[in-house]
C-alpha atoms as a PDB file:
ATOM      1  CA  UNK A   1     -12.478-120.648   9.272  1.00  0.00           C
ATOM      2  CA  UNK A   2      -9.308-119.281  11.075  1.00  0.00           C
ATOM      3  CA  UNK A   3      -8.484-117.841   7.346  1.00  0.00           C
ATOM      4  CA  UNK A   4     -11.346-116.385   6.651  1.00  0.00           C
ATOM      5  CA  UNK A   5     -11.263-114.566   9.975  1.00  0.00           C
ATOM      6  CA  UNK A   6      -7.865-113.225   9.553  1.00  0.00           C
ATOM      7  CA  UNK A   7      -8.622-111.655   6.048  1.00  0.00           C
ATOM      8  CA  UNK A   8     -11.776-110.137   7.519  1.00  0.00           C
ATOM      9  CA  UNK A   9      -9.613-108.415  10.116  1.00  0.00           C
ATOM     10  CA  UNK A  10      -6.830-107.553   7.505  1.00  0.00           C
ATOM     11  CA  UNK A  11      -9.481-106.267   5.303  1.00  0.00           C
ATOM     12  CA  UNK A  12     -12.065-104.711   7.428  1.00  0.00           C
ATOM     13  CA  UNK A  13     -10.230-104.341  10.765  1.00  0.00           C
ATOM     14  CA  UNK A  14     -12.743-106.755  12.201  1.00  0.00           C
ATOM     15  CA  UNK A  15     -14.368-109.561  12.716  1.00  0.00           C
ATOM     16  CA  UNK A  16     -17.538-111.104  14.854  1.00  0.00           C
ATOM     17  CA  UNK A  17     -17.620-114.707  16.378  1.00  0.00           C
ATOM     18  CA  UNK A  18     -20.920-115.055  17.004  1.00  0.00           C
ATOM     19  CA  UNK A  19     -21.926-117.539  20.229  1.00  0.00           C
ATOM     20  CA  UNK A  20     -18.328-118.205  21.665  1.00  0.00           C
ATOM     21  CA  UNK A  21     -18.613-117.982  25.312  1.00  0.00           C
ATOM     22  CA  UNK A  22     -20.613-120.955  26.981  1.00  0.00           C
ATOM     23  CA  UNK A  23     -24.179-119.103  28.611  1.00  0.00           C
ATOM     24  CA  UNK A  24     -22.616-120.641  32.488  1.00  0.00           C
ATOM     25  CA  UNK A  25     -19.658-118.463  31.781  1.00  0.00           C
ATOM     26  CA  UNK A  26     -21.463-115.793  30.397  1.00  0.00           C
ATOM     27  CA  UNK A  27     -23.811-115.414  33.795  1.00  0.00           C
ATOM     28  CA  UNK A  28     -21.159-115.909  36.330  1.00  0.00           C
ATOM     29  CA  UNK A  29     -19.019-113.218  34.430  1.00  0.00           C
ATOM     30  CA  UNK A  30     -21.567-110.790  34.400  1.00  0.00           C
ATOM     31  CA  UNK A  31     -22.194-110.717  37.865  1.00  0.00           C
ATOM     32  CA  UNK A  32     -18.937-109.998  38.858  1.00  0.00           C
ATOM     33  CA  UNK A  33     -17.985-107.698  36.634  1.00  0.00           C
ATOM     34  CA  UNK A  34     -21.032-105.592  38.753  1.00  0.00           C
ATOM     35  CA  UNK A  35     -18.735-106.743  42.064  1.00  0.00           C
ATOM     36  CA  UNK A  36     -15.632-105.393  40.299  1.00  0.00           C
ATOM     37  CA  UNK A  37     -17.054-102.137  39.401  1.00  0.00           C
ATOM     38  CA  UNK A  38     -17.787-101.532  43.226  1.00  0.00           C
ATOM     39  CA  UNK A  39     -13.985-101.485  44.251  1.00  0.00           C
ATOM     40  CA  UNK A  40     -12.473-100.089  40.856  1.00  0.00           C
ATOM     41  CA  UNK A  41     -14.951 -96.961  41.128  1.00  0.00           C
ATOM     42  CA  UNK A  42     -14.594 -96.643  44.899  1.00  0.00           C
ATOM     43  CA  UNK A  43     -10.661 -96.485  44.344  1.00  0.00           C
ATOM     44  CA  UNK A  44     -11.532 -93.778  41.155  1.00  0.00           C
ATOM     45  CA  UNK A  45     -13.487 -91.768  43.251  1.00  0.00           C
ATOM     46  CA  UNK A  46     -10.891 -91.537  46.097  1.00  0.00           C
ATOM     47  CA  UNK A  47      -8.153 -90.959  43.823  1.00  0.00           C
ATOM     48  CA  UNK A  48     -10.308 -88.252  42.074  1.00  0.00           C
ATOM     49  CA  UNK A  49     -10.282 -89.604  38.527  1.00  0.00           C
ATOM     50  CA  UNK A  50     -14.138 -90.345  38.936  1.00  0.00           C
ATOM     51  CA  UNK A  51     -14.881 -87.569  35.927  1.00  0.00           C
ATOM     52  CA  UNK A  52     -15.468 -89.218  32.331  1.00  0.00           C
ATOM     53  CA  UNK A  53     -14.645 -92.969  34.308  1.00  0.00           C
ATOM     54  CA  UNK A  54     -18.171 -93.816  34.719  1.00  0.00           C
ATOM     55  CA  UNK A  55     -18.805 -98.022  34.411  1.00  0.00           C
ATOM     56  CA  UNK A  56     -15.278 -98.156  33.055  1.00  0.00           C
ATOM     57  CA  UNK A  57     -13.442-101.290  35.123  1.00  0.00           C
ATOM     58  CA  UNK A  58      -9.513-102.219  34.679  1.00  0.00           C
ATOM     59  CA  UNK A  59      -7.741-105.154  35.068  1.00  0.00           C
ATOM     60  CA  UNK A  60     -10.226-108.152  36.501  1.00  0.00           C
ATOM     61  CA  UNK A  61      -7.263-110.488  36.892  1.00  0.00           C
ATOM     62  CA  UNK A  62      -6.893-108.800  40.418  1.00  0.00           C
ATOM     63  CA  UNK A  63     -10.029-110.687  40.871  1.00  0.00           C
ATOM     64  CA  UNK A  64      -9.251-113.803  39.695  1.00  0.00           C
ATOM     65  CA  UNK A  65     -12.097-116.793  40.291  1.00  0.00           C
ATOM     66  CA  UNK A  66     -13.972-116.501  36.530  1.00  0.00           C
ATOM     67  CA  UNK A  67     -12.012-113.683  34.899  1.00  0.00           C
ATOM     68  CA  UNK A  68      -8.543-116.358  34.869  1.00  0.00           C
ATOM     69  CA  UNK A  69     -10.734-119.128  34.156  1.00  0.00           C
ATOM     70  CA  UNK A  70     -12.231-116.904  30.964  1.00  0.00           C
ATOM     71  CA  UNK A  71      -8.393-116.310  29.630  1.00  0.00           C
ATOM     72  CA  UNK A  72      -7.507-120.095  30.919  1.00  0.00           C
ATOM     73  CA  UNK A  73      -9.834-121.372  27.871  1.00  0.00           C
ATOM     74  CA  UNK A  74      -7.665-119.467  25.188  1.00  0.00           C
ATOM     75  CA  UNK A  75     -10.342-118.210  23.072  1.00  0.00           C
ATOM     76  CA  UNK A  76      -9.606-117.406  19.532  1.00  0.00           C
ATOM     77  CA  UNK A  77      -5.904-118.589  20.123  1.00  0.00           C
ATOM     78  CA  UNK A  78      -5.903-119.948  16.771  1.00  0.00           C
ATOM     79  CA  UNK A  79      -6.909-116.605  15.149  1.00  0.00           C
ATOM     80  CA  UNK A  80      -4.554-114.503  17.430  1.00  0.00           C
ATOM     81  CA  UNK A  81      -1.534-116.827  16.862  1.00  0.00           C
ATOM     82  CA  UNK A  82      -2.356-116.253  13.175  1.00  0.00           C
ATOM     83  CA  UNK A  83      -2.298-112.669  13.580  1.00  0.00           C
ATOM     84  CA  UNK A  84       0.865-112.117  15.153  1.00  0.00           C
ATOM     85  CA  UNK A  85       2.743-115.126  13.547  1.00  0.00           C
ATOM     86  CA  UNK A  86       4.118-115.453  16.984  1.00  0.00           C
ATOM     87  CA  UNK A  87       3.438-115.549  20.560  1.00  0.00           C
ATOM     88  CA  UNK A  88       1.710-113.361  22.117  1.00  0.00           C
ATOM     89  CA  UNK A  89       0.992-111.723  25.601  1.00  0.00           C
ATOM     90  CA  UNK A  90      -1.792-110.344  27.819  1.00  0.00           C
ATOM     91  CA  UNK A  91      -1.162-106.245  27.676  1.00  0.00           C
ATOM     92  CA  UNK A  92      -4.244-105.501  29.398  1.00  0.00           C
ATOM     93  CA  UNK A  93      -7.747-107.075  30.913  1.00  0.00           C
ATOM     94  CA  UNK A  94     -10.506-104.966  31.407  1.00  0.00           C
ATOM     95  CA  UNK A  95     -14.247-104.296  31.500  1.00  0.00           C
ATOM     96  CA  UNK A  96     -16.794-101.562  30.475  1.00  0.00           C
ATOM     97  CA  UNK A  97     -20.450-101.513  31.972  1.00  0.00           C
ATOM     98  CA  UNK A  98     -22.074 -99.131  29.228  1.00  0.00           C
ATOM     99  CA  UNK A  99     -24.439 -97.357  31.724  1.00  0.00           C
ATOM    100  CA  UNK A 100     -27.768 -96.098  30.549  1.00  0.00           C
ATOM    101  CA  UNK A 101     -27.814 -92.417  29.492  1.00  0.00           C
ATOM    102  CA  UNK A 102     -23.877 -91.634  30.526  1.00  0.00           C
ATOM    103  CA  UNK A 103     -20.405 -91.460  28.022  1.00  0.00           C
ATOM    104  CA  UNK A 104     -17.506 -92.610  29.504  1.00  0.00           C
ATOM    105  CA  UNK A 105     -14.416 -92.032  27.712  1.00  0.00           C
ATOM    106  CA  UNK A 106     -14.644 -94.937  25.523  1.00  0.00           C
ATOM    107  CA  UNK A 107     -17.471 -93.282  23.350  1.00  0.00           C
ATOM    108  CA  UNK A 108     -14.518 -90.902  22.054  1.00  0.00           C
ATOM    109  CA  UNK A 109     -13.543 -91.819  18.363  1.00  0.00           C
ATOM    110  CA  UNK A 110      -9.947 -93.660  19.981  1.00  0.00           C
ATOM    111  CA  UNK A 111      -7.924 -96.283  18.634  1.00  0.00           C
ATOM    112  CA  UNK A 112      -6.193 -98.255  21.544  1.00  0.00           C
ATOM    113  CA  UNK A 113      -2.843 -98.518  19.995  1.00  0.00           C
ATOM    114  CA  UNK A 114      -1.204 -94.975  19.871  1.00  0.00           C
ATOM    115  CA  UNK A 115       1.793 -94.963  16.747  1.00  0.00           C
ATOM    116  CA  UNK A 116       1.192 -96.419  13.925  1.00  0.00           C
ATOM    117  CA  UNK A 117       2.109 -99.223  12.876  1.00  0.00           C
ATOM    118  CA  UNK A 118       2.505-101.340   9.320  1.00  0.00           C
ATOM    119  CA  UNK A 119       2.806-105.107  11.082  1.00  0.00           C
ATOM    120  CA  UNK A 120       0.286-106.347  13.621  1.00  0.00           C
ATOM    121  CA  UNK A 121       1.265-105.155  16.933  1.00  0.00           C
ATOM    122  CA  UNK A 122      -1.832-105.534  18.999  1.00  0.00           C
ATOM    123  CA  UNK A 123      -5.834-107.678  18.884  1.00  0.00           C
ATOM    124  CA  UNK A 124      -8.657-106.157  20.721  1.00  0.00           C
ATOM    125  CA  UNK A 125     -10.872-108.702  22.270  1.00  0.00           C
ATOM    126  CA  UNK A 126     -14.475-107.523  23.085  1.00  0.00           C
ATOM    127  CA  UNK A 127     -16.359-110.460  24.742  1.00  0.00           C
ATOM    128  CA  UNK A 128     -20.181-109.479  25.277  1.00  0.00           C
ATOM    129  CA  UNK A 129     -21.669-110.349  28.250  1.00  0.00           C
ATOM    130  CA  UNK A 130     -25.207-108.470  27.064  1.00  0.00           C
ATOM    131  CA  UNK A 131     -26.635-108.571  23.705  1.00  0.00           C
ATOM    132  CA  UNK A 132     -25.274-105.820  21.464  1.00  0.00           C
ATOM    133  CA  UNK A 133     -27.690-103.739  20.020  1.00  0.00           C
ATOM    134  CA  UNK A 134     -28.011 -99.929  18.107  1.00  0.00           C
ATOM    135  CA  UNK A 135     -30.736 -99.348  21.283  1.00  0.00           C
ATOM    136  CA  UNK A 136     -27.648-100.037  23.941  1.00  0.00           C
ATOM    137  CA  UNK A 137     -24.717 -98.759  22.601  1.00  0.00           C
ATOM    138  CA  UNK A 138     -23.211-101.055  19.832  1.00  0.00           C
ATOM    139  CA  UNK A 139     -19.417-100.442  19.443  1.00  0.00           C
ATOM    140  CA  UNK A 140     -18.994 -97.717  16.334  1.00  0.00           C
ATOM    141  CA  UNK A 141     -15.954 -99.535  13.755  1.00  0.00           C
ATOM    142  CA  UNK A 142     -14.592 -97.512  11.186  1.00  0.00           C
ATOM    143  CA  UNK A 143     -13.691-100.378   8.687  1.00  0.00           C
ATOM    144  CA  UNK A 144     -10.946-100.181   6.955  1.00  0.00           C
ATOM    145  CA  UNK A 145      -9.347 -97.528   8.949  1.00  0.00           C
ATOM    146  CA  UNK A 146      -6.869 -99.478  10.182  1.00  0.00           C
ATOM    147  CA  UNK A 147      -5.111 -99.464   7.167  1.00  0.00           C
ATOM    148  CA  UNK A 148      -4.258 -95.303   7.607  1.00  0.00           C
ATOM    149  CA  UNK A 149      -2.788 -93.146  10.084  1.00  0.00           C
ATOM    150  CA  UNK A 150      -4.850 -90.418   9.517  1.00  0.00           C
ATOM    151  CA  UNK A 151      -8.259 -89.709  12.542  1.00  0.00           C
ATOM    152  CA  UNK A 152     -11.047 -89.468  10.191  1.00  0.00           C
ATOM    153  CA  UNK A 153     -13.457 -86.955  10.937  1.00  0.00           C
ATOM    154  CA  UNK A 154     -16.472 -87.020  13.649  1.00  0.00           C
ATOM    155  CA  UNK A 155     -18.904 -86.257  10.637  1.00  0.00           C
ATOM    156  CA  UNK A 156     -17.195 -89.044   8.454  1.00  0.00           C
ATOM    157  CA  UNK A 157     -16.581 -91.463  11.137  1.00  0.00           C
ATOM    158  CA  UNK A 158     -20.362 -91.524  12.284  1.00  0.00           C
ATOM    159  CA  UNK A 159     -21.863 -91.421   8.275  1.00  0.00           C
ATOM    160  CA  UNK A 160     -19.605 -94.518   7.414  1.00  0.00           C
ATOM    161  CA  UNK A 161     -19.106 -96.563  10.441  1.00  0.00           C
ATOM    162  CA  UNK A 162     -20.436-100.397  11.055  1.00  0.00           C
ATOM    163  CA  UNK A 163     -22.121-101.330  14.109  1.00  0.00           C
ATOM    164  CA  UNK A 164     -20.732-104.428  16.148  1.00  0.00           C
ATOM    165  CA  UNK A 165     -24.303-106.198  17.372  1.00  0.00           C
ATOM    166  CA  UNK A 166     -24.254-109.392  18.506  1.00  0.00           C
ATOM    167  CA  UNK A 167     -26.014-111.761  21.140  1.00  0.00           C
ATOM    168  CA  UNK A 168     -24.060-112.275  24.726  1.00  0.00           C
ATOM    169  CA  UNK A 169     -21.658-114.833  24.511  1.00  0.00           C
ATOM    170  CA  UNK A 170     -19.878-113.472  20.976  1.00  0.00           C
ATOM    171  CA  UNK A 171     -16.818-112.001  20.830  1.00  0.00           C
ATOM    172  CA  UNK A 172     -15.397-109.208  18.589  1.00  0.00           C
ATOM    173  CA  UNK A 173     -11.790-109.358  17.417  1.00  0.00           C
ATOM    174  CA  UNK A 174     -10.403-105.915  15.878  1.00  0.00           C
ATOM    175  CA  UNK A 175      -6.869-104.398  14.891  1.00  0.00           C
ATOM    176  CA  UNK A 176      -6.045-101.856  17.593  1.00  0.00           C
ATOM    177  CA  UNK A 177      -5.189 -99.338  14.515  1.00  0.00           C
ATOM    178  CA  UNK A 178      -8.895 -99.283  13.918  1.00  0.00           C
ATOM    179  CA  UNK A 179     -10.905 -96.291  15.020  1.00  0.00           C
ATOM    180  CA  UNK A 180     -13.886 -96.985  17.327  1.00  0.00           C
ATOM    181  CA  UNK A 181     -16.774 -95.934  20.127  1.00  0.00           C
ATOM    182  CA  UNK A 182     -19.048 -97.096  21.936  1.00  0.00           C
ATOM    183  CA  UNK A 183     -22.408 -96.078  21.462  1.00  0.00           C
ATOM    184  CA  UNK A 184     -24.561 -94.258  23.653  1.00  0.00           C
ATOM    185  CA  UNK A 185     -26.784 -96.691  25.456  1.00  0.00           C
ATOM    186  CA  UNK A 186     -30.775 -95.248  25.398  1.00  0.00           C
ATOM    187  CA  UNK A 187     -32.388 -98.367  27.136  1.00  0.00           C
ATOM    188  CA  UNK A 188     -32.992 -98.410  31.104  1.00  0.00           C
ATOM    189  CA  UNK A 189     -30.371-101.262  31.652  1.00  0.00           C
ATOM    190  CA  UNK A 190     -26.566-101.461  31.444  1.00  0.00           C
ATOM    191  CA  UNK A 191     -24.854-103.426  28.742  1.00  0.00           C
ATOM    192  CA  UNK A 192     -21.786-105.148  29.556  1.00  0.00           C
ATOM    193  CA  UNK A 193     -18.300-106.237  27.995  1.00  0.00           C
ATOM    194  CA  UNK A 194     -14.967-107.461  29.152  1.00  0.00           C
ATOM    195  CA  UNK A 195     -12.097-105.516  26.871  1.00  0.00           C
ATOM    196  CA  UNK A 196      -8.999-107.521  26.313  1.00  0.00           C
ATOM    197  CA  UNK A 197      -6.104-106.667  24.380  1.00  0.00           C
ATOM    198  CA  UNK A 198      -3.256-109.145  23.273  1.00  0.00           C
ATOM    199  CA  UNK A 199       0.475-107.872  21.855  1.00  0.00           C
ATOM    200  CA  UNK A 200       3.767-109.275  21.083  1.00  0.00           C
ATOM    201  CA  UNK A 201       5.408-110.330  23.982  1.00  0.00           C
ATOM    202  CA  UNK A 202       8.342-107.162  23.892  1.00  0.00           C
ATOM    203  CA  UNK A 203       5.335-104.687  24.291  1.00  0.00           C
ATOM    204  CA  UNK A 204       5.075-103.765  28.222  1.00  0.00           C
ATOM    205  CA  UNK A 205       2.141-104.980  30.057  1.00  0.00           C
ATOM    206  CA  UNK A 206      -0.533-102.260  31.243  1.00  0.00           C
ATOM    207  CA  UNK A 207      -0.186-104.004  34.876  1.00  0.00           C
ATOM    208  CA  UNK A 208       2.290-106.432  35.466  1.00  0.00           C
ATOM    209  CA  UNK A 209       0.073-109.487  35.802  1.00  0.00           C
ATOM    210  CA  UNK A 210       2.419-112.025  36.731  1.00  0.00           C
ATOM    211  CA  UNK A 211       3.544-110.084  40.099  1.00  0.00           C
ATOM    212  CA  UNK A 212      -0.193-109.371  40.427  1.00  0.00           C
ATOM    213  CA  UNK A 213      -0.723-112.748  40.490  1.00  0.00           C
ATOM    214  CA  UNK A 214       2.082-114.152  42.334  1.00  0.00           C
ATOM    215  CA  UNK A 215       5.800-116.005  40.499  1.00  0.00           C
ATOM    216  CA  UNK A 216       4.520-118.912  43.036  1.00  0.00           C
ATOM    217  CA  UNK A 217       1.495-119.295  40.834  1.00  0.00           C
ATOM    218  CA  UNK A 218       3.089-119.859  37.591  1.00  0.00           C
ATOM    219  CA  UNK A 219       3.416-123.585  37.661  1.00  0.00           C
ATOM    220  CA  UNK A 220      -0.248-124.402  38.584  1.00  0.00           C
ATOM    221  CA  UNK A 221      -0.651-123.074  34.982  1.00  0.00           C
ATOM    222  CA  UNK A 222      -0.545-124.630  31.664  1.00  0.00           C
ATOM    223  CA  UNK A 223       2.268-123.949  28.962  1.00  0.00           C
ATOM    224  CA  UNK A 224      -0.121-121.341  27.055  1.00  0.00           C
ATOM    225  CA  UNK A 225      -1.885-119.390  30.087  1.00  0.00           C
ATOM    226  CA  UNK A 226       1.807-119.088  31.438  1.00  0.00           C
ATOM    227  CA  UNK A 227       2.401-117.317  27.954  1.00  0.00           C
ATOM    228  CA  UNK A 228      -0.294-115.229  27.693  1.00  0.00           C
ATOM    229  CA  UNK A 229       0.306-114.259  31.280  1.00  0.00           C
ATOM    230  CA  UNK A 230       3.795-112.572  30.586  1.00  0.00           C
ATOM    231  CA  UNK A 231       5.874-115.068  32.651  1.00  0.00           C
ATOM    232  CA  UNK A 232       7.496-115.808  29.803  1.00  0.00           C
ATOM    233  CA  UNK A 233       8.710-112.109  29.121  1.00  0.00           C
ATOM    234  CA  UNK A 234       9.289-110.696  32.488  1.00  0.00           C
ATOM    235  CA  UNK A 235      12.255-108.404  32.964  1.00  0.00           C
ATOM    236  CA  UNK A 236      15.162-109.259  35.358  1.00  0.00           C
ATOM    237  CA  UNK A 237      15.454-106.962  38.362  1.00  0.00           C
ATOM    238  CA  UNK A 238      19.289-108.121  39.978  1.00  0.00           C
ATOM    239  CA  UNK A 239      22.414-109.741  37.894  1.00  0.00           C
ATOM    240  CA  UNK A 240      21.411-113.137  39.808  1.00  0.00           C
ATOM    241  CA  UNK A 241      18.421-112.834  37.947  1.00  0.00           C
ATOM    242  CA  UNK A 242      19.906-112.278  34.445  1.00  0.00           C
ATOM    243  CA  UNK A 243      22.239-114.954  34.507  1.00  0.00           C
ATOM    244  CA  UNK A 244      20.486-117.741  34.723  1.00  0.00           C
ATOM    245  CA  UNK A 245      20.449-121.123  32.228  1.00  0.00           C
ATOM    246  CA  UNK A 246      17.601-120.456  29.475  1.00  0.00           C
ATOM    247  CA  UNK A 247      15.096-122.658  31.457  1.00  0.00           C
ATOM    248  CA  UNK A 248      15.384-120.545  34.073  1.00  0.00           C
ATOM    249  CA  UNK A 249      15.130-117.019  32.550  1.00  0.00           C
ATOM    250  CA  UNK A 250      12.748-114.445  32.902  1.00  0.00           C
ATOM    251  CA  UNK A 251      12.921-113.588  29.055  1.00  0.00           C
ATOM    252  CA  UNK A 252      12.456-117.074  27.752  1.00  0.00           C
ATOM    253  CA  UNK A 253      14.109-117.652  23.972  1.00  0.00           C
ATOM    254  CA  UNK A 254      11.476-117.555  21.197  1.00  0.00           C
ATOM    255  CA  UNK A 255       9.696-114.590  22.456  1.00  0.00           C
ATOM    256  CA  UNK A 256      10.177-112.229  19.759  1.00  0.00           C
END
C-alpha cells in the first residue's frame, strides 16, 4: 500500500486516502477550526491584511487541545518517511474554511514550495473536514506538473486539471512542486480543510512551533511528535547552548 502511494505521488504528484480520520476527530476538529478563524481574522483585520485572507487560518498549534492530538496520531508517517527517506519536520499547520461565493488567495494557480527542486523537499497534507465536491470547491491538481519548473497556463491548467473529491475524514497527500487551487465553492455552506505541510528537518519552520509550544513541553511527548515538532532541529541561540554533549543538543545527529 505505502508503495503504491509513493509511485502515485512520484507519478501524478498525488494521491487520495480515502476515510483516514476517525468521524469523533473529524467533528471536534471542525468546530474549532470555526473558533480559530474568529481570532486569526480578528488579528488580520487589525493588522490590515484582511484583503484576499478571507476563511484562510494559520498555524492551529497555537490552539492546541485537538489540532496536537490530530499531528500526535502521525498520519501517513509511513508514506511521508518514504518520501523523504529521512526524517522529517512540521514547516507549517494551517486551515482554510472555503467560504461560499468568496476566493481567497489559495484559488490562485500556486505551488507551496517556491524553487525548484529535483529531490523531495516538501508533502502537502490536506485533511478534509467536509466532503469534497466540484459543487464546493474541490482542490484543482495539475498532475504531473510536479515534474517541471515551468507555471502552466490558466487556460491549460483549468482544461487538464484533476479534481481532489473525497468524503470528510480523507486526506490528500501532494508534492509541493505541484500546481494547484482551490475551487470556487457555489453551495450556501463552507467547506473545510486543515493544510499541513511536512519538510526535511534543515528547512526553517513557518512559526517556530517548539517555542510556541513551550521547551518545558517537549518531554510529555513521544519520540516521533518531538520530531515532527522541530525539537529535534532547533537552532542554538548562546555558545552554552552549542556546546553541549549530543543528547543534549538542539540539532540532534541524524537530522539531515
Amino acid at each position: 500500500m505505502v508503495t503504491g502511494n509513493i509511485h502515485s505521488i512520484k507519478e501524478k504528484g498525488w494521491v487520495i486516502l480515502e476515510n483516514i480520520v476517525e468521524r469523533e476527530l473529524i467533528e471536534e476538529l471542525n468546530l474549532n477550526i470555526d473558533k480559530a478563524y474568529e481570532v486569526c481574522r480578528s488579528i488580520q483585520i487589525n493588522n490590515g491584511i484582511e484583503a484576499n485572507t478571507d476563511g484562510t487560518v494559520h498555524h492551529l498549534l497555537a490552539f492546541k487541545g485537538c489540532f496536537l492530538d490530530f499531528l500526535s496520531k502521525s498520519y501517513c508517517h509511513d508514506i511521508l518517511s518514504k518520501y523523504f527517506e529521512s526524517p522529517y519536520i512540521l514547516n507549517t499547520y494551517g486551515g482554510v474554511i472555503n467560504l461560499p461565493q468568496k476566493a481567497s488567495y489559495v484559488a490562485n494557480i500556486h505551488r507551496d514550495i517556491r524553487t525548484f527542486y529535483n529531490i523531495p523537499m516538501m508533502m502537502n497534507m490536506l485533511v478534509m473536514l467536509d466532503d469534497f465536491t466540484l459543487e464546493n470547491g474541490a482542490t484543482y491538481l495539475l498532475s504531473g506538473s510536479h515534474l517541471k519548473n515551468d507555471k502552466p497556463e490558466s487556460e491549460e491548467f483549468y482544461s487538464k486539471a484533476d479534481r481532489a473529491t473525497g468524503k470528510a475524514g480523507s486526506i490528500l497527500l501532494f508534492d509541493s512542486l505541484l500546481w494547484h487551487a482551490a475551487g470556487l465553492n457555489t453551495t450556501n455552506k463552507a467547506r473545510r480543510a486543515l493544510t499541513l505541510a511536512f519538510t526535511r528537518p534543515f528547512q526553517k519552520q513557518q512559526l517556530d512551533y517548539p517555542r510556541l509550544l513551550g521547551y518545558e513541553m517537549m518531554d510529555s511527548f513521544d519520540e516521533n511528535l518531538k520530531q515532527v515538532l522541530g525539537y529535534n532541529s532547533r537552532v542554538p541561540t548562546s555558545l552554552n547552548e552549542w556546546y553541549q554533549p549530543p543528547n543534549k543538543r538542539y540539532y540532534k545527529p541524524g537530522q539531515g
